[in-house]
Protein backbone atom coordinates (compact mmCIF):
# COMPACT_ATOMS: atom_id res chain seq x y z
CA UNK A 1 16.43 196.61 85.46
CA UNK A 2 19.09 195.89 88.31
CA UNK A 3 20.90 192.68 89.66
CA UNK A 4 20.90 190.98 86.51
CA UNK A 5 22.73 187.68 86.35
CA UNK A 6 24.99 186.79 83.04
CA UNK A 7 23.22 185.13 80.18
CA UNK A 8 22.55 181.65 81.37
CA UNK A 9 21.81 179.75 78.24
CA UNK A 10 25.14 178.41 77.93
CA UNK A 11 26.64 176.09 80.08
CA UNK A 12 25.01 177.92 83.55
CA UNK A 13 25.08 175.39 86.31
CA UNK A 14 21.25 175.17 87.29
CA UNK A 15 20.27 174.24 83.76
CA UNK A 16 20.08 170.99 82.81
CA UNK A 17 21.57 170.10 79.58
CA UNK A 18 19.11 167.87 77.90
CA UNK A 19 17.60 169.67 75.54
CA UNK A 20 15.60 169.84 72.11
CA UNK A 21 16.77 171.81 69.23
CA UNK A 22 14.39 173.32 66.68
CA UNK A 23 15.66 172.77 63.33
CA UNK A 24 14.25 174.43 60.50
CA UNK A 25 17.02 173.72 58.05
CA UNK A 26 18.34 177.35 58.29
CA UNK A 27 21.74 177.97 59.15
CA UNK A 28 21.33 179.86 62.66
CA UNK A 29 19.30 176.95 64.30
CA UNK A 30 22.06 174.43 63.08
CA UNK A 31 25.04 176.67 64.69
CA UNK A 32 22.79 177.02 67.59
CA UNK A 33 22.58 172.84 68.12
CA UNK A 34 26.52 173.01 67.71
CA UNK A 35 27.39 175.45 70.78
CA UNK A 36 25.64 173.53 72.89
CA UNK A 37 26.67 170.44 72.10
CA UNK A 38 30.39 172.39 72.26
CA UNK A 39 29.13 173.03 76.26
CA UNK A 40 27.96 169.34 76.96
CA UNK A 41 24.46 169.45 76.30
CA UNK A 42 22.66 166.23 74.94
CA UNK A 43 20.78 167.17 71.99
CA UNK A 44 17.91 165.89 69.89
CA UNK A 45 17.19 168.07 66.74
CA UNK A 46 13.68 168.32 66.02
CA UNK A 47 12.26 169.55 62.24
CA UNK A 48 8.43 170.82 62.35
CA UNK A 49 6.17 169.68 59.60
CA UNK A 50 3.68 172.60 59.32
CA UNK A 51 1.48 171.94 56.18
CA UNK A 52 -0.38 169.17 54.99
CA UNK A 53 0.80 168.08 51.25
CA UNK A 54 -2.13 169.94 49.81
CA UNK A 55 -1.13 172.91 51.94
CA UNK A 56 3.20 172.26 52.05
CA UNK A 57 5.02 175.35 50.25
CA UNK A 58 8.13 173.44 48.79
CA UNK A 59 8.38 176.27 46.11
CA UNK A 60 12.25 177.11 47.09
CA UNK A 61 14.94 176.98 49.72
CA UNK A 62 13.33 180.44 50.49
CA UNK A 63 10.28 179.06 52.92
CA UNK A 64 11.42 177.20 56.20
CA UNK A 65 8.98 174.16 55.68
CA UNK A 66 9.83 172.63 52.07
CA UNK A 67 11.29 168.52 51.93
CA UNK A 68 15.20 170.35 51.40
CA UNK A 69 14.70 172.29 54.42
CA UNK A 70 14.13 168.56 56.21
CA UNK A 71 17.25 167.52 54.38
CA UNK A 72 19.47 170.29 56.15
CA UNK A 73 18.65 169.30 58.95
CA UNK A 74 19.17 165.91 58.63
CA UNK A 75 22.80 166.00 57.29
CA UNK A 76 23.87 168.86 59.59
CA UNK A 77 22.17 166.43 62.93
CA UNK A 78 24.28 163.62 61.01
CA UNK A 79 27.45 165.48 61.17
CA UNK A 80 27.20 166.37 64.57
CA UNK A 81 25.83 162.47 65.15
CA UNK A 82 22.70 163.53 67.03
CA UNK A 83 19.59 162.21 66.71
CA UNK A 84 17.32 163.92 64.37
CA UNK A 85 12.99 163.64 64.05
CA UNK A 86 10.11 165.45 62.86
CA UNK A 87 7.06 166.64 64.25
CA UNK A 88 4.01 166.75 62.86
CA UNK A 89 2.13 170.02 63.73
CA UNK A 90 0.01 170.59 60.88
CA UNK A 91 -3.41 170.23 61.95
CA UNK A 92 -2.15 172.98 65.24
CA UNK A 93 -0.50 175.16 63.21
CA UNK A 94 -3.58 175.11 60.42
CA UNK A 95 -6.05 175.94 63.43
CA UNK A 96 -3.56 178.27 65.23
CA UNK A 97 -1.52 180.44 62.75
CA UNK A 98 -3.14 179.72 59.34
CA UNK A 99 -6.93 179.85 60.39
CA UNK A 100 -5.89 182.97 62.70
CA UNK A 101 -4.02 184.78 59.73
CA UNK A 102 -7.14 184.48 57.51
CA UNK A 103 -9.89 185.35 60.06
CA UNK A 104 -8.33 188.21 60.64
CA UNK A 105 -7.84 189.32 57.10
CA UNK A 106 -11.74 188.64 56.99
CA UNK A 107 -12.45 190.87 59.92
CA UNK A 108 -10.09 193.77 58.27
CA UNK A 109 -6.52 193.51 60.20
CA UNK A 110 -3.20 192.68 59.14
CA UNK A 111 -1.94 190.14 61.97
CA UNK A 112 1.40 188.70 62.12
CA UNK A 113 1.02 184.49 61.69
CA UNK A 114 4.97 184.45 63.04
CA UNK A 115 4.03 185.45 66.15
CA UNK A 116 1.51 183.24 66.76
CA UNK A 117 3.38 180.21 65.12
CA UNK A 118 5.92 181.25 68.06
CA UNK A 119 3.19 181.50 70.42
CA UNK A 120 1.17 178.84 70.12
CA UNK A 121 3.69 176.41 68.27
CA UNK A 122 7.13 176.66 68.86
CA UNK A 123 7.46 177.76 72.19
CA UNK A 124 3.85 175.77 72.97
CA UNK A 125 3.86 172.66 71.33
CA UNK A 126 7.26 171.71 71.54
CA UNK A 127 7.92 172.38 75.17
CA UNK A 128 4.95 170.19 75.52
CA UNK A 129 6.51 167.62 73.69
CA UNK A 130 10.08 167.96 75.22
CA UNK A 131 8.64 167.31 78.81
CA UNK A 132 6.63 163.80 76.86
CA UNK A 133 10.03 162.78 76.13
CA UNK A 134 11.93 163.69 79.46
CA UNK A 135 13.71 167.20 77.84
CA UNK A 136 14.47 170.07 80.19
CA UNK A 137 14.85 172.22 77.80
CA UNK A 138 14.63 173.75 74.18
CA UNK A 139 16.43 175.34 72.02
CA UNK A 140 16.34 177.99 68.61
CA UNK A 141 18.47 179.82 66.26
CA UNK A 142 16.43 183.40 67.29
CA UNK A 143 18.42 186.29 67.62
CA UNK A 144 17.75 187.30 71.37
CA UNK A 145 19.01 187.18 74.71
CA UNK A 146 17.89 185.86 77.83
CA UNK A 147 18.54 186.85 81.78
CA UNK A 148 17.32 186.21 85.17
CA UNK A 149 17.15 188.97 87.09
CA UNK A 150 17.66 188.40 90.70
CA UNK A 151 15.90 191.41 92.19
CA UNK A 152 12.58 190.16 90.80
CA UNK A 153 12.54 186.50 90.14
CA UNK A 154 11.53 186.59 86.98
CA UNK A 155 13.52 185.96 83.26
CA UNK A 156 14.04 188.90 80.87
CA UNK A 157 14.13 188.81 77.35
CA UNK A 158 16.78 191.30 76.14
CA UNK A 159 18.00 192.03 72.36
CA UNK A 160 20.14 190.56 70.31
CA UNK A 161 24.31 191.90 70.20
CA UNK A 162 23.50 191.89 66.50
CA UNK A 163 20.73 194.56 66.30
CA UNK A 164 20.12 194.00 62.52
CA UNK A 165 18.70 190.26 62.90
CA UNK A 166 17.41 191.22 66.60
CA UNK A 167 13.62 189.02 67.04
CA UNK A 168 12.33 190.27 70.11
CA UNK A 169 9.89 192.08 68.50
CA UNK A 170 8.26 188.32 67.59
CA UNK A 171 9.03 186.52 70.98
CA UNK A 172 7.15 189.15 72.94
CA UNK A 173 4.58 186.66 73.27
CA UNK A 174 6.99 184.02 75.77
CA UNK A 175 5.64 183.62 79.22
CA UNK A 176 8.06 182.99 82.37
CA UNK A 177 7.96 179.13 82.01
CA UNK A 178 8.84 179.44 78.69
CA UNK A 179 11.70 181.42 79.01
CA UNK A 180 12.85 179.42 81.85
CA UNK A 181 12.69 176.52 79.82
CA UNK A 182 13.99 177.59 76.72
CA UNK A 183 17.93 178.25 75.20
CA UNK A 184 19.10 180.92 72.58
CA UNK A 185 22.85 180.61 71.96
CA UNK A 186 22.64 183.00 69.05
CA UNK A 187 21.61 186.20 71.12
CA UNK A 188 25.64 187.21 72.00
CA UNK A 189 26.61 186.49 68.25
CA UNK A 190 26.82 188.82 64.56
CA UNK A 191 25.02 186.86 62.16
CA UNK A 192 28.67 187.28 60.44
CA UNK A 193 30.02 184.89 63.01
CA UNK A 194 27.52 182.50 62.75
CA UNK A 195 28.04 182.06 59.27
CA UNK A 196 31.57 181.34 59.58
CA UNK A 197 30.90 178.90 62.61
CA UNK A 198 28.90 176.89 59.71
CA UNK A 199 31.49 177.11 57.19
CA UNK A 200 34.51 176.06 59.25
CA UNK A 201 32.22 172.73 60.50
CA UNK A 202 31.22 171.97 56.87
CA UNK A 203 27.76 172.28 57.48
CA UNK A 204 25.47 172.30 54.05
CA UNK A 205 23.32 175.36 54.90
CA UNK A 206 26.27 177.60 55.95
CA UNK A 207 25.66 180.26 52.86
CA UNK A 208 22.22 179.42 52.58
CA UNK A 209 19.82 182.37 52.07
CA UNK A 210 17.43 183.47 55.29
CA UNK A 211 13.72 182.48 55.08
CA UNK A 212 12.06 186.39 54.03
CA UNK A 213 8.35 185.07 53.92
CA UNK A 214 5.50 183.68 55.33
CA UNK A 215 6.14 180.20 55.30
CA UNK A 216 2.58 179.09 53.67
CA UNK A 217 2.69 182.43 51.67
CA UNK A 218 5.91 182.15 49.77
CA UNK A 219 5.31 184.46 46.69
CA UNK A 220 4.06 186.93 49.39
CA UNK A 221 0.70 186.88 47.38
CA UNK A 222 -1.21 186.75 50.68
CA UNK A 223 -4.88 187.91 48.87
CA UNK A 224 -4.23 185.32 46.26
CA UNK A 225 -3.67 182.74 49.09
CA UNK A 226 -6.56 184.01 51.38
CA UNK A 227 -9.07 183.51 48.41
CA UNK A 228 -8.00 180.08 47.98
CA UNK A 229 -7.79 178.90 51.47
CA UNK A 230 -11.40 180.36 52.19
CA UNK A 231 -12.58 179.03 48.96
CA UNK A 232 -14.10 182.52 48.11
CA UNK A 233 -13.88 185.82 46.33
CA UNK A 234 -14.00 189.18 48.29
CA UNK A 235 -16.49 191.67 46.77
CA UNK A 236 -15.35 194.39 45.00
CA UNK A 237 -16.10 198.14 46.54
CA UNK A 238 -15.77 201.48 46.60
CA UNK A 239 -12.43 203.72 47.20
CA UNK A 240 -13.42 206.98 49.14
CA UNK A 241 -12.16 209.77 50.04
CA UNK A 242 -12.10 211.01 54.19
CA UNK A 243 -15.29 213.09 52.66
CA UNK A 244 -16.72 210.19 51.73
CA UNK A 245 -16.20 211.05 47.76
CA UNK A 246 -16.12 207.84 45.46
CA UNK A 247 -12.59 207.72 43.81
CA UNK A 248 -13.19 204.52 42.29
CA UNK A 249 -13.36 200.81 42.69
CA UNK A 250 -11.23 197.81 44.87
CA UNK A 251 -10.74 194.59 43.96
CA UNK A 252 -11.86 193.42 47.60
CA UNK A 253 -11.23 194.91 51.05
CA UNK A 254 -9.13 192.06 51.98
CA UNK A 255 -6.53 192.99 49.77
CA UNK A 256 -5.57 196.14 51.13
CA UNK A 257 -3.27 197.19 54.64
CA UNK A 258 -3.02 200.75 55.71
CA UNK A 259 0.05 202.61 54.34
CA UNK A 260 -0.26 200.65 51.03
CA UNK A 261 0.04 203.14 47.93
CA UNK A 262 1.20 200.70 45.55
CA UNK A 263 -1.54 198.84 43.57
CA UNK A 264 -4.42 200.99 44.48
CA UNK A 265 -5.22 201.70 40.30
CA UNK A 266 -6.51 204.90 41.41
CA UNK A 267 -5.12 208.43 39.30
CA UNK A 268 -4.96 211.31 41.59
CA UNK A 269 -2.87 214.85 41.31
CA UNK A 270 -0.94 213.56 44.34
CA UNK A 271 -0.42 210.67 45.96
CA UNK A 272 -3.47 208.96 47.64
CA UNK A 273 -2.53 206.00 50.89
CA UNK A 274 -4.72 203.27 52.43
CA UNK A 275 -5.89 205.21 55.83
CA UNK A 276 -8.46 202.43 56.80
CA UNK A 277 -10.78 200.13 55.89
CA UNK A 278 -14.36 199.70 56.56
CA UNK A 279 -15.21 196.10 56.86
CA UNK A 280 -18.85 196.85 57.22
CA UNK A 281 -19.51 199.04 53.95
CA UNK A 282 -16.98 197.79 51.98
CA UNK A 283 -15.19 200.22 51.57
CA UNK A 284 -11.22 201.56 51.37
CA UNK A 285 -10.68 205.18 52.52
CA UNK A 286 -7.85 206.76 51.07
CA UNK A 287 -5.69 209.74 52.26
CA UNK A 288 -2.84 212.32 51.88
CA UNK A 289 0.40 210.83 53.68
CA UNK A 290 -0.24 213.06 56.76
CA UNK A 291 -3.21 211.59 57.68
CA UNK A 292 -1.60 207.80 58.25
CA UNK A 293 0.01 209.55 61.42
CA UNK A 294 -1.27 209.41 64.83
CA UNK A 295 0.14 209.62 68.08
CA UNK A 296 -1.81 206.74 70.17
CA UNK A 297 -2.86 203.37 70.08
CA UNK A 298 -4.64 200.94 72.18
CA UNK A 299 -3.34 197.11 72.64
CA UNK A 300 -4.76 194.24 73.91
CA UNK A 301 -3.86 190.75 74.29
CA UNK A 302 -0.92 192.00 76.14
CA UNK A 303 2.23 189.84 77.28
CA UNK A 304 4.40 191.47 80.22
CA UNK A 305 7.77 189.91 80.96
CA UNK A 306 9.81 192.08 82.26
CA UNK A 307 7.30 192.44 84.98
CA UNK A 308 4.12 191.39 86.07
CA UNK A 309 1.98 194.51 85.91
CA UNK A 310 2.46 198.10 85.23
CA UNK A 311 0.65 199.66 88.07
CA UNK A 312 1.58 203.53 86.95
CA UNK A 313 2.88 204.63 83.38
CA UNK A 314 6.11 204.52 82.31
CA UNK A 315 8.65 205.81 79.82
CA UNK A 316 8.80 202.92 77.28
CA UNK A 317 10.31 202.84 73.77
CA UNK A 318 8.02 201.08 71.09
CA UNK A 319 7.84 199.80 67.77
CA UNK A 320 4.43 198.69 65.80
CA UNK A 321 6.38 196.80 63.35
CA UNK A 322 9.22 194.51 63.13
CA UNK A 323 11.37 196.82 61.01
CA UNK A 324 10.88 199.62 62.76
CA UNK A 325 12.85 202.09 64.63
CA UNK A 326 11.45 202.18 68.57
CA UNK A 327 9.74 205.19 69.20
CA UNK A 328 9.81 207.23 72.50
CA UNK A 329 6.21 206.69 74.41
CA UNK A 330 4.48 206.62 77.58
CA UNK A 331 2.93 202.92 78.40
CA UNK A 332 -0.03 202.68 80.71
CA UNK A 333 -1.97 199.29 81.48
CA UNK A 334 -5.78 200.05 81.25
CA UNK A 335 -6.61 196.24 82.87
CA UNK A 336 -5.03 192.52 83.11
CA UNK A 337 -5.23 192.01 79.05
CA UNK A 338 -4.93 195.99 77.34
CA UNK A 339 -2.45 198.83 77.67
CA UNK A 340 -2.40 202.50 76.43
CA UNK A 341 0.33 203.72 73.98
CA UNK A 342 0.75 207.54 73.57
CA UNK A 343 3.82 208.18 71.41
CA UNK A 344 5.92 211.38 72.18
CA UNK A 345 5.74 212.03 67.92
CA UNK A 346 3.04 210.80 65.87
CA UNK A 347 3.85 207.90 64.01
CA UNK A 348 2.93 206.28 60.61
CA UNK A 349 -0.06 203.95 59.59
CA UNK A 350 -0.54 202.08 62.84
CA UNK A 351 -2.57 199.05 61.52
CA UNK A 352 -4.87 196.65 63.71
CA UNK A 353 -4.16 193.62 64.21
CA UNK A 354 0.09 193.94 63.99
CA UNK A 355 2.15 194.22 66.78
CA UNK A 356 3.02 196.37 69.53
CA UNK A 357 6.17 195.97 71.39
CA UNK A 358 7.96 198.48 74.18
CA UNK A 359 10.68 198.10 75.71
CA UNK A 360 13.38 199.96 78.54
CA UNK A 361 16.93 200.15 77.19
CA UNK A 362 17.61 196.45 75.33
CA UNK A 363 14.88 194.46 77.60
CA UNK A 364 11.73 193.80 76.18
CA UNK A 365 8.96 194.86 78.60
CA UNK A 366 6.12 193.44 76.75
CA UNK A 367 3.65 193.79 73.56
CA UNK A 368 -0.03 192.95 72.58
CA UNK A 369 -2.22 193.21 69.79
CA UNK A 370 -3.23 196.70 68.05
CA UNK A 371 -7.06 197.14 67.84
């Protein structure tokens, strides 16, 4: 990546500077409002109602959707005397990210319902309803960083300065208008910083604790939530061995990822690991470590943003989950919507239906959906 221009979300000169803030309560989003408003921007902060009542997690300061969350936002919007609103995008978000994260538990993946609440919400929705309401431009507290880069017309999304709350790995999903269209003052900051912006403008959230959950899944009990929101119980099955050996029963195939040892209830001489699931017998194969590793993967569903095809392979570094270390690999597109991954070093429990992500240096240069 050559001829890259300096970060323009701050200030640049061919951005105009009305511009919608997402507010989740949090403290990052609520610094993030204040820097721009510190380079002239004219801001409205905007809160997202996600649930219906029968569906709203309030449980603790811990989720980003509960009524205290709305309260942060309002007082910090109030102390920087801009206007603040909610949104109501339950019945989206239900059909987009909840219904999504549950059919796919049902068809035997582990998806990721934050990137598609940035997909199809976030960065969706609320550009939609920033152009209703005459807004150039929106704004979030995510940890990344954002370039144009002359040499090929098109906007990069780069990593964040502070690696250890970097979020690329959950915006890979952001097309070219989005990115054009959209402001992340966070992405040159240490979280450190941000907290002490917070605390020397008095702001109510500045020691607040960062959301760790799914929103709707707060106690991180996603099979107990998946059996209530489908309003049924998974059928129990067998464990198995890779021979096909009966080790003993599961409590439902839903309730299991690959990698999992914990929970299993099964007594072995050594440790036994989920190494897939069967959706169609019902049944949970179990493993030795070793076998969780494999060296390829396929991906489809595929966002590009660093360019606009791939039309030979490439040296890439990847990750296939948020937390993990990118791996050296070789990238090749197959067709417009699925790429080929083949890792130099085979790497642990790659599960359908998570995330893969590459990237050259610090620029993301796409991801897509395991299968």
């Amino acid at each position: 990546m050559t001829n890259q221009t300096t970060n323009p979300d701050l200030g640049a000169a061919d951005i105009s500077l009305k511009t919608i803030v997402a507010m989740s309560g949090g403290v990052d989003s609520s610094v993030a409002a204040l820097l721009l408003q510190n380079e002239g921007h004219t801001l409205v902060g905007i809160t997202l109602k996600l649930f219906t009542n029968e569906h709203a997690c309030i449980k603790n300061e811990r989720t980003c959707c509960s009524l205290n969350d709305v309260a942060d936002a309002q007082s910090v919007c109030y102390r920087m005397n801009i206007p603040h609103y909610v949104f109501n995008f339950s019945e989206d978000f239900r059909t987009n990210v909840m219904d999504r994260f549950a059919t796919s538990y049902e068809k035997g993946y582990t998806p990721n319902p934050c990137i598609d609440c940035n997909r199809y919400i976030k960065f969706d929705k609320l550009l939609q309803r920033a152009k209703q309401l005459d807004f150039n431009n929106i704004a979030t507290g995510h940890y990344v960083q954002r370039e144009y880069d002359t040499s090929t017309g098109r906007y990069l999304l780069k990593k964040a300065v502070d690696e250890s709350k970097d979020q690329s790995y959950v915006l890979f999903c952001l097309t070219q208008e989005q990115l054009s269209k959209t402001l992340f003052p966070l992405g040159g900051l240490l979280k450190s910083q941000v907290r002490e912006i917070a605390l020397e403008n008095g702001f109510i959230n500045a020691k607040k604790h960062d959301s760790q959950d799914i929103c709707f899944v707060p106690d991180g009990d996603y099979y107990a939530f998946l059996k209530e929101y489908l309003q049924r119980d998974f059928p129990k099955g067998n464990f198995i061995d890779e021979a096909g050996t009966v080790l003993g029963k599961h409590d439902g195939i839903a309730k299991y990822t690959v990698g999992q040892r914990k929970g299993l209830g099964i007594s072995s001489p050594a440790p036994l690991y989920v190494k897939e699931k069967n959706l169609e017998a019902n049944t949970v194969i179990l493993s030795a470590e070793d076998h969780l590793y494999q060296k390829s993967l396929t991906a489809t569903d595929i966002n590009l943003i660093a360019y606009d095809k791939i039309p030979s392979p490439i040296k890439v570094k990847a990750k296939t989950r948020y937390k993990q270390k990118e791996q050296t690999a070789i990238l090749e597109q197959i067709d417009e919507t699925s790429v080929h991954i083949e890792f130099e070093s085979p790497q642990r429990a790659i599960t359908k239906g998570q995330a893969v992500v590459f990237y050259e240096d610090d620029v993301v240069v796409g991801g897509g959906t395991i299968v």
